[in-house]
C-alpha atoms as a PDB file:
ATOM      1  CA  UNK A   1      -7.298  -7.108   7.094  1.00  0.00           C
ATOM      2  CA  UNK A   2      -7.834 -10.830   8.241  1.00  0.00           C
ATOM      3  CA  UNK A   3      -9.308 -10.338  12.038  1.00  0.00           C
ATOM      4  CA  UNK A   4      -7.935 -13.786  12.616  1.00  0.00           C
ATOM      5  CA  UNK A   5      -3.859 -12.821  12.396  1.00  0.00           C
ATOM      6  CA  UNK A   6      -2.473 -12.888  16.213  1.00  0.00           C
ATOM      7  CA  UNK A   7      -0.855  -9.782  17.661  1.00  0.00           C
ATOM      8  CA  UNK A   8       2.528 -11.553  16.983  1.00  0.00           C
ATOM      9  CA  UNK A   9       1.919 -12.327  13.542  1.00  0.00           C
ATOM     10  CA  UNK A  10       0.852  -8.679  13.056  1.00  0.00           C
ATOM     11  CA  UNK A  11       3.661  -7.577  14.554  1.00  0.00           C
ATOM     12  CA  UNK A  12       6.464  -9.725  12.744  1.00  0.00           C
ATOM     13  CA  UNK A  13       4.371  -8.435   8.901  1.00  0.00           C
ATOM     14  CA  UNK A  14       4.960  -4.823  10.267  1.00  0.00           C
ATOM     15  CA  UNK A  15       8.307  -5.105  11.154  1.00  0.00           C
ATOM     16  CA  UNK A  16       9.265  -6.933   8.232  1.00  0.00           C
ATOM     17  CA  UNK A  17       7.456  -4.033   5.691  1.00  0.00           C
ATOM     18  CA  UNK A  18       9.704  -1.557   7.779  1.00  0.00           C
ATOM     19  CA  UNK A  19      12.489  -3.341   6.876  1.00  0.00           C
ATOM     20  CA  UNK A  20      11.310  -3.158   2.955  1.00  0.00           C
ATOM     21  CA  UNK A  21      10.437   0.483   3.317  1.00  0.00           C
ATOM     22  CA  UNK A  22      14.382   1.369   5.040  1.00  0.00           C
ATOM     23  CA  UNK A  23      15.955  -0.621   2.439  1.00  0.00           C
ATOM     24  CA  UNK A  24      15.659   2.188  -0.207  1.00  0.00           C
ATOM     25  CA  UNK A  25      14.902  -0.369  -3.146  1.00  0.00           C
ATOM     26  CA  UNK A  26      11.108  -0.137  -3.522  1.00  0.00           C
ATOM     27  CA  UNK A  27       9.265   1.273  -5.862  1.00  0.00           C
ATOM     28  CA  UNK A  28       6.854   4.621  -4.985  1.00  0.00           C
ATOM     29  CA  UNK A  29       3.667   2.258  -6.038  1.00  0.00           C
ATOM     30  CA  UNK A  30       5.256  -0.097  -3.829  1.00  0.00           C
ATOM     31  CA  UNK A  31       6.228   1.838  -0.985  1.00  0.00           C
ATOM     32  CA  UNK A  32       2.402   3.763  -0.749  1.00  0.00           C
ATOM     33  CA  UNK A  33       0.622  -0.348  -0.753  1.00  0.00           C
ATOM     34  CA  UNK A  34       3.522  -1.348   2.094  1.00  0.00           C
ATOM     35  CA  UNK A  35       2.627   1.692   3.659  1.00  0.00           C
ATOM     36  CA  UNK A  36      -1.288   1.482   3.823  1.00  0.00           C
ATOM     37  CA  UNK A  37      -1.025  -2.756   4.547  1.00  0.00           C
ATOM     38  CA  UNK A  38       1.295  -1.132   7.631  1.00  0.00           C
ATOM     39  CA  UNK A  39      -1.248   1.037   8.411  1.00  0.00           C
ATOM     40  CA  UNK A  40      -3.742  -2.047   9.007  1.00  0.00           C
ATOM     41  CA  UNK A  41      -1.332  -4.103  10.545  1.00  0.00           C
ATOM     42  CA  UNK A  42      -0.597  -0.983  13.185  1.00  0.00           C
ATOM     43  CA  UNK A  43      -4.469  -0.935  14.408  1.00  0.00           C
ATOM     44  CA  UNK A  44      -4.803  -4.356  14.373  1.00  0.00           C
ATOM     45  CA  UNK A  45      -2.228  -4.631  16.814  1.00  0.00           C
ATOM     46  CA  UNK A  46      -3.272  -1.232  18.341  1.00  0.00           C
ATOM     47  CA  UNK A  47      -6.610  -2.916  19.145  1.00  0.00           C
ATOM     48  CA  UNK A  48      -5.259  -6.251  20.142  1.00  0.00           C
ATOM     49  CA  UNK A  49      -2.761  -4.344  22.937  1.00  0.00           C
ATOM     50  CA  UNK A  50      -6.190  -2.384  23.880  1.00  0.00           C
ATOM     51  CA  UNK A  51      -8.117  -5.437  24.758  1.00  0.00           C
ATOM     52  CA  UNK A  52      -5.072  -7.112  26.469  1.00  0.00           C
ATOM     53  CA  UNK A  53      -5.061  -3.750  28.625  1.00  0.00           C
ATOM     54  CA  UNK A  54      -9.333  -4.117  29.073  1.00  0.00           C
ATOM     55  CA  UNK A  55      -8.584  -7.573  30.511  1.00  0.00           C
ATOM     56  CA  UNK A  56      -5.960  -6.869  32.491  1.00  0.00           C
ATOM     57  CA  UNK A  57      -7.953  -4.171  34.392  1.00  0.00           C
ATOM     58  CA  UNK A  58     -10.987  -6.335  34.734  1.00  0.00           C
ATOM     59  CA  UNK A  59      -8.363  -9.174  36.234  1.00  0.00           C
ATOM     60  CA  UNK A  60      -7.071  -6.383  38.282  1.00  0.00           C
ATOM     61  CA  UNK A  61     -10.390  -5.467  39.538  1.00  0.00           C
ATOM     62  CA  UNK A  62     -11.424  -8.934  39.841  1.00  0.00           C
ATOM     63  CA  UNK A  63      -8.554  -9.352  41.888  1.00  0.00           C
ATOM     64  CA  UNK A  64      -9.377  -6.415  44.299  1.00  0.00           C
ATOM     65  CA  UNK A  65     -12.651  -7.545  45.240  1.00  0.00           C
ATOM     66  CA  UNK A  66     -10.890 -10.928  46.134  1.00  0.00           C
ATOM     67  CA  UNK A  67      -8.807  -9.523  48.390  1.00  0.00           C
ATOM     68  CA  UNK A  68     -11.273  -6.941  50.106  1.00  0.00           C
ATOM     69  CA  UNK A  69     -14.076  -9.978  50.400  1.00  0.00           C
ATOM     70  CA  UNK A  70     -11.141 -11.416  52.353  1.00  0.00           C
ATOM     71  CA  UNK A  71     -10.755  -8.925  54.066  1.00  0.00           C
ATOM     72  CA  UNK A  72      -7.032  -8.694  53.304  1.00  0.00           C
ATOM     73  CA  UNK A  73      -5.310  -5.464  52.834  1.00  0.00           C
ATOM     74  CA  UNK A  74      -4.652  -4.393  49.283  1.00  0.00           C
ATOM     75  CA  UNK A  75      -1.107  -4.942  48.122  1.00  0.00           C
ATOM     76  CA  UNK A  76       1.744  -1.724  48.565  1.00  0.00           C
ATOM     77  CA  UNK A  77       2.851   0.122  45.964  1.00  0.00           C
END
């Protein structure tokens, strides 16, 4: 699995093997290396969404403390 491949690219390579694995015409060999190279490219991107997610919440909280060293009142729901 290259660590370097962006969530994107991941993404696009997973959709496409989908796409190979619906059509009907591969082969069993075939269809069980699509499906383990999907398996790869699903926690790649699985771990890229769960760092977005870790950054978010530290912008978030980052954010918070702003706002209550202002002394301004957190934002409604």
């Amino acid at each position: 699995m290259n660590d370097e491949m962006t969530f994107e690219q991941a993404r696009d390579e997973l959709e496409a093997i989908v796409r190979r694995l619906e059509d009907g015409h591969t082969s069993l060999d075939d269809a069980l290396k699509l499906w383990e190279r999907g398996e790869q490219l699903h926690e790649l991107c699985r771990a890229k969404l769960d760092q977005a997610e870790e950054r978010v919440a530290v912008l978030l909280a980052r954010m918070a403390e702003s706002r209550a060293d202002a002394g301004s009142p957190p934002p409604a729901d």
